[in-house]
N, C-alpha and C. Protein backbone atom coordinates (compact mmCIF):
# COMPACT_ATOMS: atom_id res chain seq x y z
N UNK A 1 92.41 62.73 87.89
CA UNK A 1 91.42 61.74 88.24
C UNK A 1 91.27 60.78 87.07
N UNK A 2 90.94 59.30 87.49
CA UNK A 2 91.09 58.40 86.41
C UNK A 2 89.68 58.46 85.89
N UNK A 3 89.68 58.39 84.96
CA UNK A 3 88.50 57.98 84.03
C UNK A 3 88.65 56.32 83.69
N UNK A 4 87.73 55.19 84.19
CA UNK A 4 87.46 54.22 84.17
C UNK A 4 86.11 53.74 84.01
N UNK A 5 85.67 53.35 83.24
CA UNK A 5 84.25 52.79 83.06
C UNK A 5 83.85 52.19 82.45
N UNK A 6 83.30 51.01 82.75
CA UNK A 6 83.56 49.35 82.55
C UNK A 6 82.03 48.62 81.80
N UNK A 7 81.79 48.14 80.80
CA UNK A 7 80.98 47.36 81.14
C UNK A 7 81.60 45.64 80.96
N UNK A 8 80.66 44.83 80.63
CA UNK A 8 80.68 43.54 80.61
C UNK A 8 82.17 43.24 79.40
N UNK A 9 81.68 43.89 78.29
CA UNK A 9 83.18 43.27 77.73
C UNK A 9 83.73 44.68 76.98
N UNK A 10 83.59 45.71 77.69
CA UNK A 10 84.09 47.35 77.31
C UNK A 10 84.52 47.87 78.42
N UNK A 11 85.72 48.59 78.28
CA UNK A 11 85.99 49.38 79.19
C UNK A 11 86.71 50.56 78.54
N UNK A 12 86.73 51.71 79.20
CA UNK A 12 87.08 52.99 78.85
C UNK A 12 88.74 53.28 79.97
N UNK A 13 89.23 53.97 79.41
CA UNK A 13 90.82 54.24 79.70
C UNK A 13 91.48 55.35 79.67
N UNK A 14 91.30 56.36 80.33
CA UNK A 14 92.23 57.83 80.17
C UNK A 14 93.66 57.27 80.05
N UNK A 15 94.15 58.04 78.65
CA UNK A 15 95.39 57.62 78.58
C UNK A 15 96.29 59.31 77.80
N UNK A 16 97.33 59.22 77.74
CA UNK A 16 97.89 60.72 77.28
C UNK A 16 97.36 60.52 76.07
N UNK A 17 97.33 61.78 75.17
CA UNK A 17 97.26 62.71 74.12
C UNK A 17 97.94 61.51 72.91
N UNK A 18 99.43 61.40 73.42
CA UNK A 18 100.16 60.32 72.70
C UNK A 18 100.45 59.15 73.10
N UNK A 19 99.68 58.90 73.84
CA UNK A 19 99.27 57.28 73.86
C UNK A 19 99.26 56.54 72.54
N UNK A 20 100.27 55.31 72.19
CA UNK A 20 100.34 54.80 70.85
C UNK A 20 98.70 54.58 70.28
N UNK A 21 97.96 54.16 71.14
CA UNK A 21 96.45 53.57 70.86
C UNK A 21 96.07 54.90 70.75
N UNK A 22 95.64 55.68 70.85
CA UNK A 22 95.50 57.16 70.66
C UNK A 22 95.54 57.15 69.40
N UNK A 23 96.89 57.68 69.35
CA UNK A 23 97.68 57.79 67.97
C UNK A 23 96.87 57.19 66.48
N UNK A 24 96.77 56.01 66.99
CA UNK A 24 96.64 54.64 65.90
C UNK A 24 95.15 55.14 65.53
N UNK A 25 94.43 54.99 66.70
CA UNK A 25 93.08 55.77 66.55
C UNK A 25 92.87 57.10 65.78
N UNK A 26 93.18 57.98 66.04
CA UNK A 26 93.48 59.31 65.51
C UNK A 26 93.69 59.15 63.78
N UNK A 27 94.52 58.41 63.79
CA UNK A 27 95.31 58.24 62.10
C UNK A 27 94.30 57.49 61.44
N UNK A 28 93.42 56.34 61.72
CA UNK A 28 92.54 55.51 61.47
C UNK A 28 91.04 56.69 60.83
N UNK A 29 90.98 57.15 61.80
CA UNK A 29 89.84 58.38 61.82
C UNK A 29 90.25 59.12 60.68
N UNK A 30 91.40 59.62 60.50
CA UNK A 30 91.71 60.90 59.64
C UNK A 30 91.85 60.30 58.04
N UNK A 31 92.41 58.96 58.22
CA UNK A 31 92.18 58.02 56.50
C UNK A 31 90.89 57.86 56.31
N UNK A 32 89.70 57.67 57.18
CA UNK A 32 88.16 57.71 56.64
C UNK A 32 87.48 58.84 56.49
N UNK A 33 87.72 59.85 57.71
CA UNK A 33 87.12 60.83 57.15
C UNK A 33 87.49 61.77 56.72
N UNK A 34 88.92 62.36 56.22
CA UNK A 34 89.37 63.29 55.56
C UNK A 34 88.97 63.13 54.01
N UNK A 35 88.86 62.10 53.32
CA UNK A 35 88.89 62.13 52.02
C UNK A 35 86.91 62.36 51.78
N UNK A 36 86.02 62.33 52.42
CA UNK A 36 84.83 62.56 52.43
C UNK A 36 84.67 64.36 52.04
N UNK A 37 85.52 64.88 52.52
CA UNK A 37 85.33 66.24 52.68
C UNK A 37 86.46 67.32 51.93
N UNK A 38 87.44 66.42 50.87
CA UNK A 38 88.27 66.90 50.39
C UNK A 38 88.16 68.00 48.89
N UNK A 39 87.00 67.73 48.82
CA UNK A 39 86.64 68.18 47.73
C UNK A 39 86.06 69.84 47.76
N UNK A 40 85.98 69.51 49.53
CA UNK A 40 85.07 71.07 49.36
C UNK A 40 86.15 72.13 50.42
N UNK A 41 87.07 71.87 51.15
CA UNK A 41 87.54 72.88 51.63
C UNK A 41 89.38 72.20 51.50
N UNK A 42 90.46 73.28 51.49
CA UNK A 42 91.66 72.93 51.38
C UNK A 42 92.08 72.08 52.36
N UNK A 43 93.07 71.14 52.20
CA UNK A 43 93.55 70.22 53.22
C UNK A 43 94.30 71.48 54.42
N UNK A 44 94.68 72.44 54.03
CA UNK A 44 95.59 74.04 55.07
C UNK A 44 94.11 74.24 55.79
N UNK A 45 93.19 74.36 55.27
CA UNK A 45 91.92 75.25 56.12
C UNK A 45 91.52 73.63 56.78
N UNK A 46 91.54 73.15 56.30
CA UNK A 46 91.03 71.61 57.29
C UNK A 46 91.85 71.18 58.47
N UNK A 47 92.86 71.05 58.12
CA UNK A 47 93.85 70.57 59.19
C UNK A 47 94.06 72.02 59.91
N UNK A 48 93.55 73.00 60.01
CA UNK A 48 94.15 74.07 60.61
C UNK A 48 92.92 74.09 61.80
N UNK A 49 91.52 73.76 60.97
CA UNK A 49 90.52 73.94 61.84
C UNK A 49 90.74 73.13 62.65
N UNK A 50 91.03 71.84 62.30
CA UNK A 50 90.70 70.36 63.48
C UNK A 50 91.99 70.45 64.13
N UNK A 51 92.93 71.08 63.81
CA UNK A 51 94.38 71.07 64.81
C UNK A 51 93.91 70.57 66.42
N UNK A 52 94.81 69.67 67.45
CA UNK A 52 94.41 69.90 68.58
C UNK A 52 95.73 69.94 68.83
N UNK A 53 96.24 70.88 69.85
CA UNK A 53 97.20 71.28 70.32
C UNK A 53 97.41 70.45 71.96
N UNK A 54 98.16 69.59 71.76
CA UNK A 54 98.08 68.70 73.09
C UNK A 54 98.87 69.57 74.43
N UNK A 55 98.41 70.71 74.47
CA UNK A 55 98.71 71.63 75.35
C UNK A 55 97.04 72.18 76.09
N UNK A 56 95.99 71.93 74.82
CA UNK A 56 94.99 71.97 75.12
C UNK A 56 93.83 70.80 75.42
N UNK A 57 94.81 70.10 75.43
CA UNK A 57 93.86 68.71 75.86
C UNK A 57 93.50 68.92 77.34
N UNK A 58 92.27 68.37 77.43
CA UNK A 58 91.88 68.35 78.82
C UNK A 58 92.11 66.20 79.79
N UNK A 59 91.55 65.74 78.17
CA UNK A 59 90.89 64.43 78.65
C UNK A 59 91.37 63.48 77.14
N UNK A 60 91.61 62.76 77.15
CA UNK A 60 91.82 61.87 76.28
C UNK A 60 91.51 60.42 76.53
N UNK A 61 90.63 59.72 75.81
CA UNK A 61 90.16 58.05 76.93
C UNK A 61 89.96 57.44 75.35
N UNK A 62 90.21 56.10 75.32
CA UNK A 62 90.67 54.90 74.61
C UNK A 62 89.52 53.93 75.34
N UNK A 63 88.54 53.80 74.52
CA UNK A 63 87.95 52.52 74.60
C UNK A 63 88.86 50.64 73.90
N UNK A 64 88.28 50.14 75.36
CA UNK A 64 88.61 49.04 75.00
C UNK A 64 87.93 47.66 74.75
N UNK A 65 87.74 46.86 73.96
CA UNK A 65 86.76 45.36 73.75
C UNK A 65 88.36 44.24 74.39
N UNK A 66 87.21 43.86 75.53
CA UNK A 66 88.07 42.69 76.03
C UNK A 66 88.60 41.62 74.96
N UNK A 67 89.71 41.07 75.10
CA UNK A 67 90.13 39.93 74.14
C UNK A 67 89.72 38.58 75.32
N UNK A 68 90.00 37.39 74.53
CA UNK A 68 90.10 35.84 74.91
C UNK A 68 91.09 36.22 76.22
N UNK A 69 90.90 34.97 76.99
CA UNK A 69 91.78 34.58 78.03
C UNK A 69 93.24 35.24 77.56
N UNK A 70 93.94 34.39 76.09
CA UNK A 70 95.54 34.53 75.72
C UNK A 70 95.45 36.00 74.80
N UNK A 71 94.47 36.91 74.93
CA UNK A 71 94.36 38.39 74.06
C UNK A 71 94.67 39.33 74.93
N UNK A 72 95.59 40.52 74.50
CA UNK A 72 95.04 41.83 75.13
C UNK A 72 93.52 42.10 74.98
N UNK A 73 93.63 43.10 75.37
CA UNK A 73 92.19 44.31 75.07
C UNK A 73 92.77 45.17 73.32
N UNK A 74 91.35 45.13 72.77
CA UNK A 74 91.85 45.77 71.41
C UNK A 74 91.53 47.07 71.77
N UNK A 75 92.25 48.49 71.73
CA UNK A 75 91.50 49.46 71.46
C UNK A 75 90.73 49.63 70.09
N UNK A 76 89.86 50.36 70.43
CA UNK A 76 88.14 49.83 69.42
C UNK A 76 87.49 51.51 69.46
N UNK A 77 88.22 52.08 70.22
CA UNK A 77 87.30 53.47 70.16
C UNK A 77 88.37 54.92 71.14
N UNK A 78 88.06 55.71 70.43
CA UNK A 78 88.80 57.23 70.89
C UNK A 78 88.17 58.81 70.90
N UNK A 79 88.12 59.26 71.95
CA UNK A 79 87.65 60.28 72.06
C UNK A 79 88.76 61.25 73.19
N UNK A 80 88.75 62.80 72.48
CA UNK A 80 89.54 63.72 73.48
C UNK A 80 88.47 64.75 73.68
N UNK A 81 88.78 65.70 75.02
CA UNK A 81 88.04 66.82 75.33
C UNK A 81 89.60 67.84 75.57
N UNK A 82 88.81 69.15 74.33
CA UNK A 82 90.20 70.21 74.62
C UNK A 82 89.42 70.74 75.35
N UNK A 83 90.16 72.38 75.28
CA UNK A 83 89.73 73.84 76.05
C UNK A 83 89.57 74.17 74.65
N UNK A 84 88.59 75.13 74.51
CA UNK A 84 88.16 75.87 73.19
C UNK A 84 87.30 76.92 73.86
N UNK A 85 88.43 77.75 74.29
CA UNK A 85 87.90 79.20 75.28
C UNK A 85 87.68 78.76 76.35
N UNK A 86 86.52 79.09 76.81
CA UNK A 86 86.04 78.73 78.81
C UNK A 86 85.45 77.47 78.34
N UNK A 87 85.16 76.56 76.91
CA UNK A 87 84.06 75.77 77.00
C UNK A 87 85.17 74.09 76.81
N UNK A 88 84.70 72.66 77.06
CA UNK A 88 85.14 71.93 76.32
C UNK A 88 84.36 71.17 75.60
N UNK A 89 85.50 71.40 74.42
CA UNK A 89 84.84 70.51 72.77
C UNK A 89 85.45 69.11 72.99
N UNK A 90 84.12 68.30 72.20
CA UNK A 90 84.72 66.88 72.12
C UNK A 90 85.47 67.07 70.83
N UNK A 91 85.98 66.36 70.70
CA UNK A 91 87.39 66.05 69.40
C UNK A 91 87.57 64.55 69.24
N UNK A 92 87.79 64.34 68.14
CA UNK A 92 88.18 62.98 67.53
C UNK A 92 87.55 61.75 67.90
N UNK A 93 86.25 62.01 68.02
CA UNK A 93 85.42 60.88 68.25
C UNK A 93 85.51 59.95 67.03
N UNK A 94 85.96 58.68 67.34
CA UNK A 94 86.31 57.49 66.67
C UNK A 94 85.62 56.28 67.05
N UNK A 95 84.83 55.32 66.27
CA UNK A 95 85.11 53.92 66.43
C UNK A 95 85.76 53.16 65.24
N UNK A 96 86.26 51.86 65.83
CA UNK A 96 86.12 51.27 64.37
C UNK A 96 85.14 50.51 63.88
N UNK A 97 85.53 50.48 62.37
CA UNK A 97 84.14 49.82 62.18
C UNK A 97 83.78 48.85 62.71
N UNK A 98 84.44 47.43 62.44
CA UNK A 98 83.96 46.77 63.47
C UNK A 98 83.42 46.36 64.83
N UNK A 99 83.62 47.93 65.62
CA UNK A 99 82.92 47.59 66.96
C UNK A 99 81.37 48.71 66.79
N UNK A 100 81.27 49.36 65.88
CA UNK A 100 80.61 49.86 65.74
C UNK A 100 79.07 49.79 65.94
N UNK A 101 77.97 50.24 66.46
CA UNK A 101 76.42 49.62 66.95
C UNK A 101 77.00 48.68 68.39
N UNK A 102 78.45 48.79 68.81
CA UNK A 102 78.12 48.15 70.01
C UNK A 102 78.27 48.51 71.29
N UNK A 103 77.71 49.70 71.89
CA UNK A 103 77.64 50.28 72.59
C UNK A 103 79.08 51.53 72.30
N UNK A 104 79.97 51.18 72.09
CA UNK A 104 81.20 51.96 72.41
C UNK A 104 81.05 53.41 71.96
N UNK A 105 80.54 54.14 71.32
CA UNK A 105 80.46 55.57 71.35
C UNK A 105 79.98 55.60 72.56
N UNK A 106 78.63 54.90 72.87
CA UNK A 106 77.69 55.88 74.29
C UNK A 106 78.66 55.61 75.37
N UNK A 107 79.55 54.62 75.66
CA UNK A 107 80.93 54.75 76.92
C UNK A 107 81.85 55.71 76.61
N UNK A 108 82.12 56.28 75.21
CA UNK A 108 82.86 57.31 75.24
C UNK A 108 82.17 58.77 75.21
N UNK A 109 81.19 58.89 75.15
CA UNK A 109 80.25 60.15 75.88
C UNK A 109 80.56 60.10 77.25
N UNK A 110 79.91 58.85 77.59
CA UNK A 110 79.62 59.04 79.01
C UNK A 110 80.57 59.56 79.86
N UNK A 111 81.96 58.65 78.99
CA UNK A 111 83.04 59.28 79.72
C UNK A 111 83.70 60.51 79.61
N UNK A 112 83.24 61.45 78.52
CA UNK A 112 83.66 62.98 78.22
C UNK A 112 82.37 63.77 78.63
N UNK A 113 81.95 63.24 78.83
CA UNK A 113 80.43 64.46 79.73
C UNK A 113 80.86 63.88 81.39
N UNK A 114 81.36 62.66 81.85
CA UNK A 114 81.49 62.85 82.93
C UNK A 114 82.98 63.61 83.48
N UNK A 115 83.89 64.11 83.03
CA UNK A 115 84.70 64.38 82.80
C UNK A 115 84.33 66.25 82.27
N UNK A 116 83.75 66.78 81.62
CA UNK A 116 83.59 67.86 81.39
C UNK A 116 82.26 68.83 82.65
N UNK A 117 81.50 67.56 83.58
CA UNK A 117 80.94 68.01 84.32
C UNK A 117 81.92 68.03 85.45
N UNK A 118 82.34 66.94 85.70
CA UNK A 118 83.49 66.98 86.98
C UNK A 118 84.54 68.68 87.01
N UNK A 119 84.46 68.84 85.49
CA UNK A 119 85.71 69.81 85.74
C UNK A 119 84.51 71.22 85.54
N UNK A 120 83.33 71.47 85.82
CA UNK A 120 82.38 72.28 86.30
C UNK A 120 81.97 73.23 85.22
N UNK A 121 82.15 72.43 83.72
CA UNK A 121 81.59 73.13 83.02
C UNK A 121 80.10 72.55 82.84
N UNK A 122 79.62 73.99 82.34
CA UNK A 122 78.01 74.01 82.01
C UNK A 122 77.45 73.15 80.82
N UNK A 123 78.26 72.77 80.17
CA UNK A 123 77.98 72.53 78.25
C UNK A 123 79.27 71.65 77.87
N UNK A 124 78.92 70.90 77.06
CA UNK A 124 80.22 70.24 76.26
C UNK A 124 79.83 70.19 74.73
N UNK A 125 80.37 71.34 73.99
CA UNK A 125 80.34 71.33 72.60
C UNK A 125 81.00 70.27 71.85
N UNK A 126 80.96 70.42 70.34
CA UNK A 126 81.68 69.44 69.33
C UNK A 126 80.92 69.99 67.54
N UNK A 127 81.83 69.47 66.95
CA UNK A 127 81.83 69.87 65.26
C UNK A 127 81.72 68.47 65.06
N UNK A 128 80.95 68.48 63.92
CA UNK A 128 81.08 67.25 62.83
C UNK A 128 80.49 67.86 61.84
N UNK A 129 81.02 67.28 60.43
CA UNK A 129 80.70 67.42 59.07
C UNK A 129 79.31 67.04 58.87
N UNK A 130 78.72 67.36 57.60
CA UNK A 130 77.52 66.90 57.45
C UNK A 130 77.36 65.57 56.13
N UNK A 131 78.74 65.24 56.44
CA UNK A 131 78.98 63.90 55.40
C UNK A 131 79.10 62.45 57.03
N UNK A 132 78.43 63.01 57.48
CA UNK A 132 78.89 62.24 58.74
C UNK A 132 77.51 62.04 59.36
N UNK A 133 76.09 61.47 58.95
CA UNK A 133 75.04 61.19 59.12
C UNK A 133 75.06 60.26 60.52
N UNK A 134 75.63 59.22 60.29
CA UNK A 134 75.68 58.30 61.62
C UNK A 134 76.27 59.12 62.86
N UNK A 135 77.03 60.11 63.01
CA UNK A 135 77.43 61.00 64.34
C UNK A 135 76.42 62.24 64.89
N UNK A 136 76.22 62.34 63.46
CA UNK A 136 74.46 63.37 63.92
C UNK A 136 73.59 62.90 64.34
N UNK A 137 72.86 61.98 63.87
CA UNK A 137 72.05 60.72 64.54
C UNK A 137 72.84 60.58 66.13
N UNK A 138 73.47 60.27 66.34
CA UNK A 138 74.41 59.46 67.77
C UNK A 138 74.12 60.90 68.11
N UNK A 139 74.60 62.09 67.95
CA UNK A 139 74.72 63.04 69.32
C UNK A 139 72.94 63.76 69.01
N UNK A 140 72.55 63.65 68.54
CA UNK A 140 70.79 63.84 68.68
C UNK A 140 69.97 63.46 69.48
N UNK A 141 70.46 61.86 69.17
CA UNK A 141 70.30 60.73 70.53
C UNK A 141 70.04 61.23 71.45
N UNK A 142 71.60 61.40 72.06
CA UNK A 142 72.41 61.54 73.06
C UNK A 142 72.33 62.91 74.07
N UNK A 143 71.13 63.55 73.19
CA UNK A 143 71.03 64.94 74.24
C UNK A 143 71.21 66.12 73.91
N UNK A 144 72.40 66.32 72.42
CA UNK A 144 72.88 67.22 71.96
C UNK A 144 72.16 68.27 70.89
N UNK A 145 72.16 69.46 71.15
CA UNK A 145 71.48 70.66 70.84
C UNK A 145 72.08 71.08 69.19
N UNK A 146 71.20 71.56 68.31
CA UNK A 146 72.86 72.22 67.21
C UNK A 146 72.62 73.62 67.88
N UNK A 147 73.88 74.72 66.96
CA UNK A 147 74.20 75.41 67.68
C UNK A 147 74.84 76.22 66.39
N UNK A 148 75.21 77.42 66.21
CA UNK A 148 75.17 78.11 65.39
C UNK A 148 76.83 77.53 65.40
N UNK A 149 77.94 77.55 64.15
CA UNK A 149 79.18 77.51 63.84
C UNK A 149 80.18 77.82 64.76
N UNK A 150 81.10 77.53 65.70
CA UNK A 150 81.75 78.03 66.44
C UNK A 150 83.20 78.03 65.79
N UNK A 151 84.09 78.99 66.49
CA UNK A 151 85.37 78.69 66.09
C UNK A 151 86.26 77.55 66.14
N UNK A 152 87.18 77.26 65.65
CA UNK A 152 87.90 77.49 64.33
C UNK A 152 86.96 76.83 63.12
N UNK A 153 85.56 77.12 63.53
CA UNK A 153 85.29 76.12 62.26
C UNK A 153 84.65 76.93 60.79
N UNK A 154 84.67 78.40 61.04
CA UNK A 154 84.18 79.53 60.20
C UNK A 154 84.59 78.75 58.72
N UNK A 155 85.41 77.92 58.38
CA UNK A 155 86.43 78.16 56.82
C UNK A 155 85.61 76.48 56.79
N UNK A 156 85.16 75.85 57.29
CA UNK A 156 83.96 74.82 56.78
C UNK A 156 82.28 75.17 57.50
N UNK A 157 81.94 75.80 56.33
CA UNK A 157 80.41 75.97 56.64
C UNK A 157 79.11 74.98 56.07
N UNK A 158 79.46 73.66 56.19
CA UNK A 158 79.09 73.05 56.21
C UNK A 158 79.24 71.76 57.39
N UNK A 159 79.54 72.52 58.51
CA UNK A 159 79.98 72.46 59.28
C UNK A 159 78.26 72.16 60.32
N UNK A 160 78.38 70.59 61.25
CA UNK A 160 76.96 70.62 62.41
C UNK A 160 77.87 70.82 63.14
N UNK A 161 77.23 71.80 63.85
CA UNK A 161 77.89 72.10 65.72
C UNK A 161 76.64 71.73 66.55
N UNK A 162 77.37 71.09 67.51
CA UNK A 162 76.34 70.78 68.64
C UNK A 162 76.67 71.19 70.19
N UNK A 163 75.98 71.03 71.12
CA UNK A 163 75.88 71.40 72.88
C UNK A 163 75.05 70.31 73.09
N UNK A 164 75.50 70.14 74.24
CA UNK A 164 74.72 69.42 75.42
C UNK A 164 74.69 70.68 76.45
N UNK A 165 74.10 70.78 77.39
CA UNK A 165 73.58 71.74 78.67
C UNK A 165 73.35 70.87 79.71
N UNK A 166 74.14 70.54 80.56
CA UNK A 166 74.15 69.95 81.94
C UNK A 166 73.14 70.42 82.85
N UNK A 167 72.37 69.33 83.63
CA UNK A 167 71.50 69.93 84.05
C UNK A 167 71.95 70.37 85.58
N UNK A 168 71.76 71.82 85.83
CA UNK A 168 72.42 72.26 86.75
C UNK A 168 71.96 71.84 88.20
N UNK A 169 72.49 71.41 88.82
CA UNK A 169 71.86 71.48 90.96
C UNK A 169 71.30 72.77 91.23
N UNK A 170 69.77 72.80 91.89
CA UNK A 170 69.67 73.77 92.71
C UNK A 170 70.13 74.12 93.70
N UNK A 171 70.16 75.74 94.02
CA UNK A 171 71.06 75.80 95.16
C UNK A 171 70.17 75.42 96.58
């Protein structure tokens, strides 16, 4: 099922795992925030925790900011949902800076909570560092619970975990 969701000059884009814009996104993310956190756990225990195994991807979507008449669309924002047991975690939530405060995280929620309810889970977890103030703020916002450390993230304990809890239909 496509994940599409549009506003006035944003739109959201399920695209593969290795989608070049993906990619570009992903690598963008990992030059800003890897060196924030290098000091306190090994680059082996870091990259081992955040590994995503594109076998476990569920969802992967690429925000986009419309260009001019003669422009593409820039991708401007990235978010994936794996499997992490029965539950799915958000992963690699990205903007860039420049699109940043303009709506584009809350279209890439919207579109991994609509996407993690469609596929009938109860909850959609996620990790972030605590050098990462502006994403704690955003998923606080946004609904999200903390939540005691989940796996793989035992080897950074400085580690915010969060939930959201879907609100269920009565029967």
């Amino acid at each position: 099922m496509a994940h599409d969701i549009k506003t006035s000059s944003l739109h959201v884009r399920e695209v593969s795992w290795s989608h070049p814009d993906a990619e570009a996104l992903r690598g963008e993310m990992a030059a800003e925030v890897g060196p924030r956190y290098s000091d306190r756990v090994s680059t082996t225990d870091r990259a081992a925790a955040n590994s995503v195994d594109p076998q476990s991807v569920h969802l992967t979507v690429v925000a986009y900011a419309d260009g001019s008449e003669a422009e593409e669309p820039q991708a401007v924002g990235h978010a994936t949902l794996r499997w992490n047991g029965a539950d799915l975690e958000l992963k690699r939530m990205y903007v860039r800076p420049s699109h940043r405060g303009s709506g584009v995280s809350t279209l890439l929620l919207d579109a991994v909570e609509d996407a993690a309810k469609q596929a009938g889970r109860p909850r959609l977890i996620l990790q972030t560092g605590d050098r990462q103030p502006d994403a704690v703020r955003l998923y606080e916002k946004s609904g999200y619970s903390r939540i005691p450390i989940f796996s793989p993230y035992e080897v950074m304990p400085f580690s915010n975990c969060f939930e959201k809890v879907f609100v269920q239909p009565r029967d």
